[in-house]
C-alpha atoms as a PDB file:
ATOM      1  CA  UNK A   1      14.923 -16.265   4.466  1.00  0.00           C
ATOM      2  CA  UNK A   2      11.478 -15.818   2.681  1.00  0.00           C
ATOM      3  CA  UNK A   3      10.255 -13.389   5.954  1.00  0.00           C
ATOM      4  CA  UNK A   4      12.424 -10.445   4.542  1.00  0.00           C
ATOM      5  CA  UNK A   5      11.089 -10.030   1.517  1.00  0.00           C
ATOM      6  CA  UNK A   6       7.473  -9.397   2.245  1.00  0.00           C
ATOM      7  CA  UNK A   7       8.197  -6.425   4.591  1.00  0.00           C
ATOM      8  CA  UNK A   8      10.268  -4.900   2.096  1.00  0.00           C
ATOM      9  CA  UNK A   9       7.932  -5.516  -0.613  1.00  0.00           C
ATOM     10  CA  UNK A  10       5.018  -4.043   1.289  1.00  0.00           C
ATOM     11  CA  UNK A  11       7.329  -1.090   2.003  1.00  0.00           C
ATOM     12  CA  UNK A  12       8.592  -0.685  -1.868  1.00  0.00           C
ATOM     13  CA  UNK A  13       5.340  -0.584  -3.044  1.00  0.00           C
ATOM     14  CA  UNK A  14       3.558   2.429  -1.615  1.00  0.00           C
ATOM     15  CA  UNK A  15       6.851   4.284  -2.279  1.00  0.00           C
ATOM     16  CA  UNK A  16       5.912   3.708  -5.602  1.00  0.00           C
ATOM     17  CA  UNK A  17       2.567   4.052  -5.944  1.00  0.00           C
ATOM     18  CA  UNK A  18       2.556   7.296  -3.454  1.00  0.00           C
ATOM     19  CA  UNK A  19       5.380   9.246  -4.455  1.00  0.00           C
ATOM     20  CA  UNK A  20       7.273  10.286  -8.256  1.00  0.00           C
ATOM     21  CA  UNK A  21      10.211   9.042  -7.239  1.00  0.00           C
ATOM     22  CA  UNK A  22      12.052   6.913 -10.002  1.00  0.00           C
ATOM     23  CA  UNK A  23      12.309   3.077  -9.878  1.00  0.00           C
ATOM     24  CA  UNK A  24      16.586   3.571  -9.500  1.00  0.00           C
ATOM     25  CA  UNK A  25      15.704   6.533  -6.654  1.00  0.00           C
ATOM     26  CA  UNK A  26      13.630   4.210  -4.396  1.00  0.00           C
ATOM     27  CA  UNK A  27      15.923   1.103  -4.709  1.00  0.00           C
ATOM     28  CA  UNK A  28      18.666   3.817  -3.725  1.00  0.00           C
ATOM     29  CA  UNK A  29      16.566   4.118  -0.270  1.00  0.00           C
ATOM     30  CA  UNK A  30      16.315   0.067   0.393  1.00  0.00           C
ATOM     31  CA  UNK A  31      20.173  -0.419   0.740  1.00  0.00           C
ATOM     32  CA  UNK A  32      21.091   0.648  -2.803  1.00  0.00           C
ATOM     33  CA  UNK A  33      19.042  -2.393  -3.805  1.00  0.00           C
ATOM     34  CA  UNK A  34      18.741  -2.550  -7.851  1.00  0.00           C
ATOM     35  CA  UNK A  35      15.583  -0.457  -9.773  1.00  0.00           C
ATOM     36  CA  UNK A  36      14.478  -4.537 -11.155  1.00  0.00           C
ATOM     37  CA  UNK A  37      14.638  -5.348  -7.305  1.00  0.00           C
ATOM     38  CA  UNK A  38      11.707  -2.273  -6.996  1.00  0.00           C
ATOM     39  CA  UNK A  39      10.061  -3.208 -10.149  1.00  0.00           C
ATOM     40  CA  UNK A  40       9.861  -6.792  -9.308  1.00  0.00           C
ATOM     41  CA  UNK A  41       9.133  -6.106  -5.570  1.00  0.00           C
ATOM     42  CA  UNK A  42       5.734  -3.951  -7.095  1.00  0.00           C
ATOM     43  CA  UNK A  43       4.328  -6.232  -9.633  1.00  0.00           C
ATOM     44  CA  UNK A  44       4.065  -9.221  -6.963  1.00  0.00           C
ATOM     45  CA  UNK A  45       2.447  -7.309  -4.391  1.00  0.00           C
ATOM     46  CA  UNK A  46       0.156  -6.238  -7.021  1.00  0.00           C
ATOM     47  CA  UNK A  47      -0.496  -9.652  -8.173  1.00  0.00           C
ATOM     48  CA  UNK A  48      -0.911 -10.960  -4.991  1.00  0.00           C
ATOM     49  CA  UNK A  49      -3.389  -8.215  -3.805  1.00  0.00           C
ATOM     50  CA  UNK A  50      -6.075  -9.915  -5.924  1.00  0.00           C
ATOM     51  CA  UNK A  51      -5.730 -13.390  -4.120  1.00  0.00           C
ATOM     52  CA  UNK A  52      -4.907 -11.842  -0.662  1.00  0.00           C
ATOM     53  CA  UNK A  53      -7.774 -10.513   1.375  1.00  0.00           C
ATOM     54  CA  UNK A  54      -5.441  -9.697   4.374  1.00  0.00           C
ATOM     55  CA  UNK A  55      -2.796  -8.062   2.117  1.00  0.00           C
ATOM     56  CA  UNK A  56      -5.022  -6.306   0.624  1.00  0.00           C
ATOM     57  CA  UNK A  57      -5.871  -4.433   4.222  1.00  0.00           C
ATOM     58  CA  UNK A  58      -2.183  -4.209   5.085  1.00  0.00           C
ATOM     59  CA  UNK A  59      -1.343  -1.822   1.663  1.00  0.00           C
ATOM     60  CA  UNK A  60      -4.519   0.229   2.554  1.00  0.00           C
ATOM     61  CA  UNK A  61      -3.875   0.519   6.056  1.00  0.00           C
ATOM     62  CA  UNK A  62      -0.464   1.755   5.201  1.00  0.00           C
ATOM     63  CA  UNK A  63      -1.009   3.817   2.217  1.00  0.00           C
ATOM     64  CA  UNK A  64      -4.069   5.659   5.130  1.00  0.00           C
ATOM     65  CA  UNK A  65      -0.811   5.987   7.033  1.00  0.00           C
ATOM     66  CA  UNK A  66       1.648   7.693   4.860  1.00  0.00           C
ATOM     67  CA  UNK A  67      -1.062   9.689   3.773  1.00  0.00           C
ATOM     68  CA  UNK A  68      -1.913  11.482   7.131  1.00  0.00           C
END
């Protein structure tokens, strides 16, 4: 049950950080998930970037990707 979360996570967050949309307009894209679901989704990955060297490559390596 805990697997699920980090891949959606990982994907919420450059959404976020990447493009304007709203908090309400990207949980709207994660099966009409809530905006806290976005919000909370964002501020773990960002607290666990400073205690995860591998996550830390992950959200660059994808934010290189979206970004091509």
């Amino acid at each position: 049950h805990k697997k699920v979360p980090l891949p959606r996570h990982l994907a919420m967050y450059p959404c976020r950080l990447l493009t304007d949309m709203s908090l309400p307009e990207i949980a709207q894209h994660f099966s009409n998930r809530n905006h806290t679901t976005v919000l909370h989704a964002c501020r773990k990955i960002e607290k666990d970037l400073f205690q995860n060297a591998d996550l830390q490559n992950v959200t660059n390596y994808l934010a290189k990707k979206i970004q091509e």
